[in-house]
Protein backbone atom coordinates (compact mmCIF):
# COMPACT_ATOMS: atom_id res chain seq x y z
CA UNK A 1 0.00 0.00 0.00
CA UNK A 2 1.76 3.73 -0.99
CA UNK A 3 2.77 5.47 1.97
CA UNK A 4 0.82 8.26 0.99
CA UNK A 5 -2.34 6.55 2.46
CA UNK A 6 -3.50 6.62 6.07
CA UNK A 7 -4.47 2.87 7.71
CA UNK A 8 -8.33 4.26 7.24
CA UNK A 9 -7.47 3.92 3.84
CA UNK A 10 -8.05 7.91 3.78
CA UNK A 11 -5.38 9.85 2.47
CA UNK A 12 -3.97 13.15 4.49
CA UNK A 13 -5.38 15.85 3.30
CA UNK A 14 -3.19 18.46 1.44
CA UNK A 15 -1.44 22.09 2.75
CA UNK A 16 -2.82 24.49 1.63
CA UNK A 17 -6.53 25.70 0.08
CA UNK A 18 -5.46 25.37 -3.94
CA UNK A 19 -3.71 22.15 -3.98
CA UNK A 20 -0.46 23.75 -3.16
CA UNK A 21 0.21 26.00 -5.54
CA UNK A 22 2.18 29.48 -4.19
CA UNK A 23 0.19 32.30 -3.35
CA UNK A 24 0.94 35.99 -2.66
CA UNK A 25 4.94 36.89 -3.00
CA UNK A 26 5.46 33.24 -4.77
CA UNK A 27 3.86 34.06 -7.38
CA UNK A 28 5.95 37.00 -8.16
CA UNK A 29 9.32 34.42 -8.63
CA UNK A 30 12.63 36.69 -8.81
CA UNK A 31 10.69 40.01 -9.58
CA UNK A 32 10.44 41.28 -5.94
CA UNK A 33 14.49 41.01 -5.28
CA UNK A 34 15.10 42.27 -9.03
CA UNK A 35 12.28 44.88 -9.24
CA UNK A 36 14.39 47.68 -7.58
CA UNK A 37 17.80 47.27 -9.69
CA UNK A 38 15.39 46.97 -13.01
CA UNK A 39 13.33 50.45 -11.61
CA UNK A 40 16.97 51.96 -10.45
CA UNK A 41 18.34 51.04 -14.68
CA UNK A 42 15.43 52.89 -15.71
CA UNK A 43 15.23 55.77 -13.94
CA UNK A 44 19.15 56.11 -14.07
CA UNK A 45 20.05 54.69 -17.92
CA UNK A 46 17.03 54.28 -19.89
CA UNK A 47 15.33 57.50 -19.26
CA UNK A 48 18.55 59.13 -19.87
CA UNK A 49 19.16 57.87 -23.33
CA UNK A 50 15.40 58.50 -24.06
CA UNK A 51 15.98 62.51 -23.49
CA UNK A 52 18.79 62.47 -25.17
CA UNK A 53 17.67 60.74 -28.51
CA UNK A 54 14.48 63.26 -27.79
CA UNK A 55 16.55 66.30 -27.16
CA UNK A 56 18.64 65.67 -30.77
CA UNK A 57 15.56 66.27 -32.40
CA UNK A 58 14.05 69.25 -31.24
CA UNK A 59 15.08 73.57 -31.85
CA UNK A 60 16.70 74.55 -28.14
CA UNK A 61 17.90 77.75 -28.02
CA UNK A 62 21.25 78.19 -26.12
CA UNK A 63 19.16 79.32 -22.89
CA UNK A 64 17.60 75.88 -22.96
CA UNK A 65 13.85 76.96 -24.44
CA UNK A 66 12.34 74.51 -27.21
CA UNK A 67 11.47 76.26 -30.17
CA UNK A 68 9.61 73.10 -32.33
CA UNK A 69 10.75 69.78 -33.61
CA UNK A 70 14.34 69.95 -35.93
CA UNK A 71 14.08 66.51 -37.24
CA UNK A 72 17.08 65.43 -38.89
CA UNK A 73 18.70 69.00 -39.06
CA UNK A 74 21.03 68.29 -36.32
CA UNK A 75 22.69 65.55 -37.71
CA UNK A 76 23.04 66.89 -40.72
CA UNK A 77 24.39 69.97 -39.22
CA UNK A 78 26.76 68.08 -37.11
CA UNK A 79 27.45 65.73 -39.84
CA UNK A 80 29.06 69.22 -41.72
CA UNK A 81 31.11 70.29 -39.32
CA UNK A 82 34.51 70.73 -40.75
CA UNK A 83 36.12 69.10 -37.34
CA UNK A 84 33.96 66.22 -36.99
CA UNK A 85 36.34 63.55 -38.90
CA UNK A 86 39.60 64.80 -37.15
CA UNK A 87 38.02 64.49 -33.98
CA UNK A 88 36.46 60.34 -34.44
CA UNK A 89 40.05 59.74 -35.83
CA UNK A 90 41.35 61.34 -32.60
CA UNK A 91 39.09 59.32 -30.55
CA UNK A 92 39.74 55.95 -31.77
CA UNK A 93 43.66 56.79 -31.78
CA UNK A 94 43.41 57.47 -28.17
CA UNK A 95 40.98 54.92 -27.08
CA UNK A 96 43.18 52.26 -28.78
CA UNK A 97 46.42 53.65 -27.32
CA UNK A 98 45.54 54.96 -23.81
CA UNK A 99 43.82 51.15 -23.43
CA UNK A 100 46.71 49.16 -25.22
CA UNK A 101 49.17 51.01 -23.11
CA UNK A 102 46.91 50.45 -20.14
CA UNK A 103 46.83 46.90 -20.05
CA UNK A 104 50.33 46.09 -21.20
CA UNK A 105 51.68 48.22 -18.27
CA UNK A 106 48.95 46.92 -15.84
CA UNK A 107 49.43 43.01 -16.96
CA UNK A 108 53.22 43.76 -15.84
CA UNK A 109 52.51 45.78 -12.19
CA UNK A 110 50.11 42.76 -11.70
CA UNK A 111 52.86 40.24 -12.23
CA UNK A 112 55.20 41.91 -9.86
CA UNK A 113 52.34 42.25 -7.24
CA UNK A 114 52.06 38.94 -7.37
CA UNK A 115 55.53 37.99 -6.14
CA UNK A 116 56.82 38.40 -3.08
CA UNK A 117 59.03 41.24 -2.15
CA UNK A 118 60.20 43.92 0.68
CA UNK A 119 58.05 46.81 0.43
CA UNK A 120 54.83 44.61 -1.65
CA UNK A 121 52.60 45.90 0.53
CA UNK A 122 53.72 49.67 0.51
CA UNK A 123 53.71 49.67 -3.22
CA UNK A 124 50.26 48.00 -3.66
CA UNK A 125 48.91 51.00 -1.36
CA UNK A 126 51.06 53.30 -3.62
CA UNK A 127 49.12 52.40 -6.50
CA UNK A 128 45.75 53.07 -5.15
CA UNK A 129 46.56 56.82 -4.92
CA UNK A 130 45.97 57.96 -8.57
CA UNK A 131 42.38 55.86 -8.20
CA UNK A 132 42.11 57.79 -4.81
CA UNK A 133 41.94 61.13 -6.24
CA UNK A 134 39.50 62.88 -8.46
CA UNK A 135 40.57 62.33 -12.24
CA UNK A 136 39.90 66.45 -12.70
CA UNK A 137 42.05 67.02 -9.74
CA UNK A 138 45.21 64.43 -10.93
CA UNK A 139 44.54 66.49 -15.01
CA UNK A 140 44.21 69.83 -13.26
CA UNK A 141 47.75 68.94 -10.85
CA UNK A 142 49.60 67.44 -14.69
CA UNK A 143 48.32 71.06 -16.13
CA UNK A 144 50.12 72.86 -13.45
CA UNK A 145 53.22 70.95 -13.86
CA UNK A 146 53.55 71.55 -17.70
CA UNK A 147 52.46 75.11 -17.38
CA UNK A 148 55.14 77.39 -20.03
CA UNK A 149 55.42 80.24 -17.38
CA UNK A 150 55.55 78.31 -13.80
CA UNK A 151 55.19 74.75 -14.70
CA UNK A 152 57.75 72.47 -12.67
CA UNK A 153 58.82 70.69 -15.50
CA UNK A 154 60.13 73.62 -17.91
CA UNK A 155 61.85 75.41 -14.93
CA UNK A 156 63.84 71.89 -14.56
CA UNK A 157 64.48 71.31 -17.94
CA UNK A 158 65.36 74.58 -18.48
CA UNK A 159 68.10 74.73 -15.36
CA UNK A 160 69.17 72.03 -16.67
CA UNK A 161 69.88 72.63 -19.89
CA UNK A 162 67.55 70.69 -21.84
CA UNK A 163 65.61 73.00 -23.52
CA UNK A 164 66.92 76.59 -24.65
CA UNK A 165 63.34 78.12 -23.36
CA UNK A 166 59.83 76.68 -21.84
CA UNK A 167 58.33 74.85 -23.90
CA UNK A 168 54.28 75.07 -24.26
CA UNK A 169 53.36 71.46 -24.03
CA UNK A 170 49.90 71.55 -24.20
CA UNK A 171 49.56 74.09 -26.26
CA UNK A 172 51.23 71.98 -29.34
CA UNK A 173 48.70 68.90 -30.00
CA UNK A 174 51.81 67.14 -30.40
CA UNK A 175 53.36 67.06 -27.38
CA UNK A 176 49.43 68.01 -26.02
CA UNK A 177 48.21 64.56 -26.93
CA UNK A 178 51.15 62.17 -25.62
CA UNK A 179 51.34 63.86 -22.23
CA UNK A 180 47.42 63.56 -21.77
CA UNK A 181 47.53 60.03 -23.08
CA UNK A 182 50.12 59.72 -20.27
CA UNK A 183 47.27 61.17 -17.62
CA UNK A 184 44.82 58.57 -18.94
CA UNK A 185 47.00 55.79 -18.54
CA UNK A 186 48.63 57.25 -15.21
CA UNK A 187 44.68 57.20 -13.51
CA UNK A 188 43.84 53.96 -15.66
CA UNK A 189 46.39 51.80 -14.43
CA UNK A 190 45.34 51.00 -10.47
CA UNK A 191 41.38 49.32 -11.43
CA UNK A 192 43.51 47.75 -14.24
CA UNK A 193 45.91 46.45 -12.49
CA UNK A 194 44.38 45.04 -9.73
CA UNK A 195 41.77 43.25 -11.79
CA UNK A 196 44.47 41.22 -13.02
CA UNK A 197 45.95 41.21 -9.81
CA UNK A 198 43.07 39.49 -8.93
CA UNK A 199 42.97 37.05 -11.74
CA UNK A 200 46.88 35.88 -11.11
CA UNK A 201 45.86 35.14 -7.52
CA UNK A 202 42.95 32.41 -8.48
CA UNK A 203 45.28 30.59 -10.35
CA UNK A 204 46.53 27.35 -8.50
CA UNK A 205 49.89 27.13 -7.68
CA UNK A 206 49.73 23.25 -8.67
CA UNK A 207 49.18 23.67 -12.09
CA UNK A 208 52.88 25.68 -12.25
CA UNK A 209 54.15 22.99 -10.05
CA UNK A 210 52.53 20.09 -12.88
CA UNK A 211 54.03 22.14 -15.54
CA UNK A 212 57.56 22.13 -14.30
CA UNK A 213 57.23 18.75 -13.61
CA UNK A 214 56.36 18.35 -17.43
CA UNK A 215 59.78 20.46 -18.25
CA UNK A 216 58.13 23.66 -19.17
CA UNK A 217 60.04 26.87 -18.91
CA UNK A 218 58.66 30.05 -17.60
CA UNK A 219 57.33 31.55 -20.35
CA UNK A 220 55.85 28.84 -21.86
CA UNK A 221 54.24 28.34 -18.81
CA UNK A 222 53.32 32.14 -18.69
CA UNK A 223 52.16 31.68 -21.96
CA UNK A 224 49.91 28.33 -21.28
CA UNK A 225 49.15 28.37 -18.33
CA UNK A 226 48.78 32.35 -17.01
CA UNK A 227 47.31 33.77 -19.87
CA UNK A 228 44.44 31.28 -20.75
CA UNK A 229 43.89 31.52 -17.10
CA UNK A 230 43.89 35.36 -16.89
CA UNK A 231 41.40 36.00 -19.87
CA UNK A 232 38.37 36.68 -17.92
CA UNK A 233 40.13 39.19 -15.83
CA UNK A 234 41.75 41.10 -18.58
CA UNK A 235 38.69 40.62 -20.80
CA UNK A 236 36.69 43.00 -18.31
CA UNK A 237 39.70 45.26 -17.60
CA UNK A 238 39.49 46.15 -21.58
CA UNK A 239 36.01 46.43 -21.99
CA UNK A 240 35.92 48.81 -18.71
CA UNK A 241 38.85 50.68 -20.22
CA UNK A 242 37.49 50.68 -23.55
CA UNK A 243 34.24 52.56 -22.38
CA UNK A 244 35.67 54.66 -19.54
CA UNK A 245 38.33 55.80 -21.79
CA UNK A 246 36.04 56.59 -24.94
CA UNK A 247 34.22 58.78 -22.46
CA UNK A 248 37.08 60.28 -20.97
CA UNK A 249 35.97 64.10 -20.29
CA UNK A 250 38.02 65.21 -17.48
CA UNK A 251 41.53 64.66 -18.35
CA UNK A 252 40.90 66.46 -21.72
CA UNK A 253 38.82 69.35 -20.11
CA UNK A 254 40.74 69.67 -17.23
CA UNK A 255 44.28 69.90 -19.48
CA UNK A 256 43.36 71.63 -22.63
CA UNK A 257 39.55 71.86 -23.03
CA UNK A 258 39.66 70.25 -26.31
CA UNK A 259 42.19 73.34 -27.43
CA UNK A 260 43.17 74.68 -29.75
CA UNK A 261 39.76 75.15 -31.26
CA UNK A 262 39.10 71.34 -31.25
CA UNK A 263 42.77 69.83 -31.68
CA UNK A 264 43.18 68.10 -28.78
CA UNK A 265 39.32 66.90 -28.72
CA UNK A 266 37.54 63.69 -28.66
CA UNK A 267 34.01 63.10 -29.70
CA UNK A 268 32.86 63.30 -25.91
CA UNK A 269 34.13 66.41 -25.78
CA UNK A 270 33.55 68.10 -28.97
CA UNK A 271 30.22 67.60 -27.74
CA UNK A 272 30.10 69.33 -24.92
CA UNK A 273 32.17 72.11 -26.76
CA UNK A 274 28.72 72.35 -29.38
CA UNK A 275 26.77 72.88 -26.21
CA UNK A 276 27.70 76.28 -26.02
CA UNK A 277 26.39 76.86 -29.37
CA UNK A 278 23.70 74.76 -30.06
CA UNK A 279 21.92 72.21 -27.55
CA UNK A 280 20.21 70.00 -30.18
CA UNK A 281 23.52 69.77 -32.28
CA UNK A 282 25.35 68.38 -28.73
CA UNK A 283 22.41 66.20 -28.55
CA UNK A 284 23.40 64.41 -31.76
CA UNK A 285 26.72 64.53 -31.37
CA UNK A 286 25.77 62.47 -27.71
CA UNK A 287 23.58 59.99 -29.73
CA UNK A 288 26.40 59.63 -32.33
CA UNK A 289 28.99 58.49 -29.34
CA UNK A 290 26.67 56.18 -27.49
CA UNK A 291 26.25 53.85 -30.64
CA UNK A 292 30.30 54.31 -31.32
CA UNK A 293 31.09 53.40 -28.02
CA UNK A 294 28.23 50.43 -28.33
CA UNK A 295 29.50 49.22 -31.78
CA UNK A 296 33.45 49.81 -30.33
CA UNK A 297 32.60 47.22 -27.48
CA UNK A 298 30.54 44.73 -29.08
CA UNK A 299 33.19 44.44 -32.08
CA UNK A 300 35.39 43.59 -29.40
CA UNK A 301 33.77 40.94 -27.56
CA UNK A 302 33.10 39.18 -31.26
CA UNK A 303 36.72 39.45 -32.22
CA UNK A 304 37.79 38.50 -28.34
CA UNK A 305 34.91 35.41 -28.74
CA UNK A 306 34.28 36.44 -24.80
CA UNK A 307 31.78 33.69 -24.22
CA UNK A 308 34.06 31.01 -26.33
CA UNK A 309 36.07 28.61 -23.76
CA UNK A 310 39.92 28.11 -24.51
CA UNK A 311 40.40 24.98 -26.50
């Protein structure tokens, strides 16, 4: 006889009023605990983006009145601008360099972290001070320093000989453009490198021990064994870099405000440089960068096959 019959040859009746089905919260599943981070991406990115899109298509006069619906005139307009392709060839030069250079440098700080050395522990709170301090603060201290009239760095190169007389470095978008690549890089490099820092320190110390045992040398283990194994890690350290950098606004402001005219500017800010002339135009020029920077990262995860386990 089942056990799910009484010795009356009753069986017990069942919990519950509807056969045991879920009532009240249970019947909501998951959407109770993610209700408030779905309300929070609304309110915070998805009503953003709707404005904006909005905004690119209406008249707003510089004092922020709408005077009627634009259309496509915007984009056209900011489609003629004579600065536009200098300034997406700028872009993608410095997001490519700023997060090559990034990584490289960070993949190395990361390996020496991970040793063991006097002083590990003094340098690893070292590095945390660039994250520590505002980005517009670090740009604004690097602005000082290369200043032509009292700038640190001309009065030492000048006592010393190196140059006949200061030098304007930001003021040249060639030497502009290196030393604020060198900013970007300088307040990129502690997430960076700690994210990989991170990543060396899951890997198991057997497997190094199993590959020596094998007769592998270092960097054939570094290459088999570290790197497959660091992927994840330095998969998100790009993609973070590749989007924070892209919309990099402070070091640029705070060093040269895009300037000369729009020489040292990147499409982030060449749009808030239209601002001051036409809100509608910025608008555009904000829709036009969101898809870059979605296109930019999504091209990358194809190419990087992100979801694609190492053979």
């Amino acid at each position: 006889m089942s056990s799910n019959v009484t010795s009356g040859g009753r069986r017990p009746p069942r919990s519950g009023r509807s056969g045991g089905r879920r009532s009240g919260l249970g019947r909501l599943g998951p959407l109770p605990w993610i209700g408030p981070a779905v309300l929070l991406i609304v309110v915070v990115v998805l009503w953003p983006v709707y404005e904006m899109v909005r905004t690119s298509f209406l008249k707003i006069s510089v004092s922020g009145f709408v005077r009627g619906w634009a259309g496509l005139d915007k984009y056209r307009q900011l489609f003629d601008e004579p600065d536009l392709g200098s300034v997406v060839t700028a872009t993608v030069v410095w997001t490519v360099g700023v997060v090559a250079l990034t990584m490289v440098i960070s993949l190395g700080l990361a390996q020496l972290f991970d040793q063991r050395f006097p002083g590990r522990r003094l340098t690893r709170w070292a590095l945390i001070a660039p994250w520590a301090a505002s980005v517009l603060m670090t740009a604004i201290g690097f602005k000082w320093m290369l200043d032509r009239t009292a700038g640190v760095l001309n009065t030492v190169m000048t006592d010393l000989g190196v140059v006949d007389s200061p030098k304007d470095w930001l003021g040249d978008p060639s030497t502009a453009w290196p030393w604020m690549m060198f900013v970007a890089v300088f307040v990129s490099l502690p997430f960076t490198t700690y994210t990989l820092l991170a990543g060396l320190q899951t890997v198991p110390g057997e497997v190094y021990e199993a590959a020596r045992v094998d007769g592998a040398g270092v960097w054939q283990a570094y290459r088999r064994i570290t790197l497959p194994l660091l992927r994840p890690a330095f998969l998100v350290g790009v993609v973070i870099n590749l989007i924070n950098v892209f919309n990099s606004f402070p070091v640029i402001w705070g060093m040269t405000r895009g300037g000369p005219d729009s020489d040292t500017a990147t499409t982030t800010v060449f749009m808030y440089q239209l601002k001051s002339s036409d809100i509608g135009e910025s608008a555009a020029m904000s829709v036009v960068n969101f898809a870059l920077v979605v296109v930019m990262v999504a091209a990358f995860l194809k190419v990087s096959r992100w979801n694609q386990e190492e053979a």
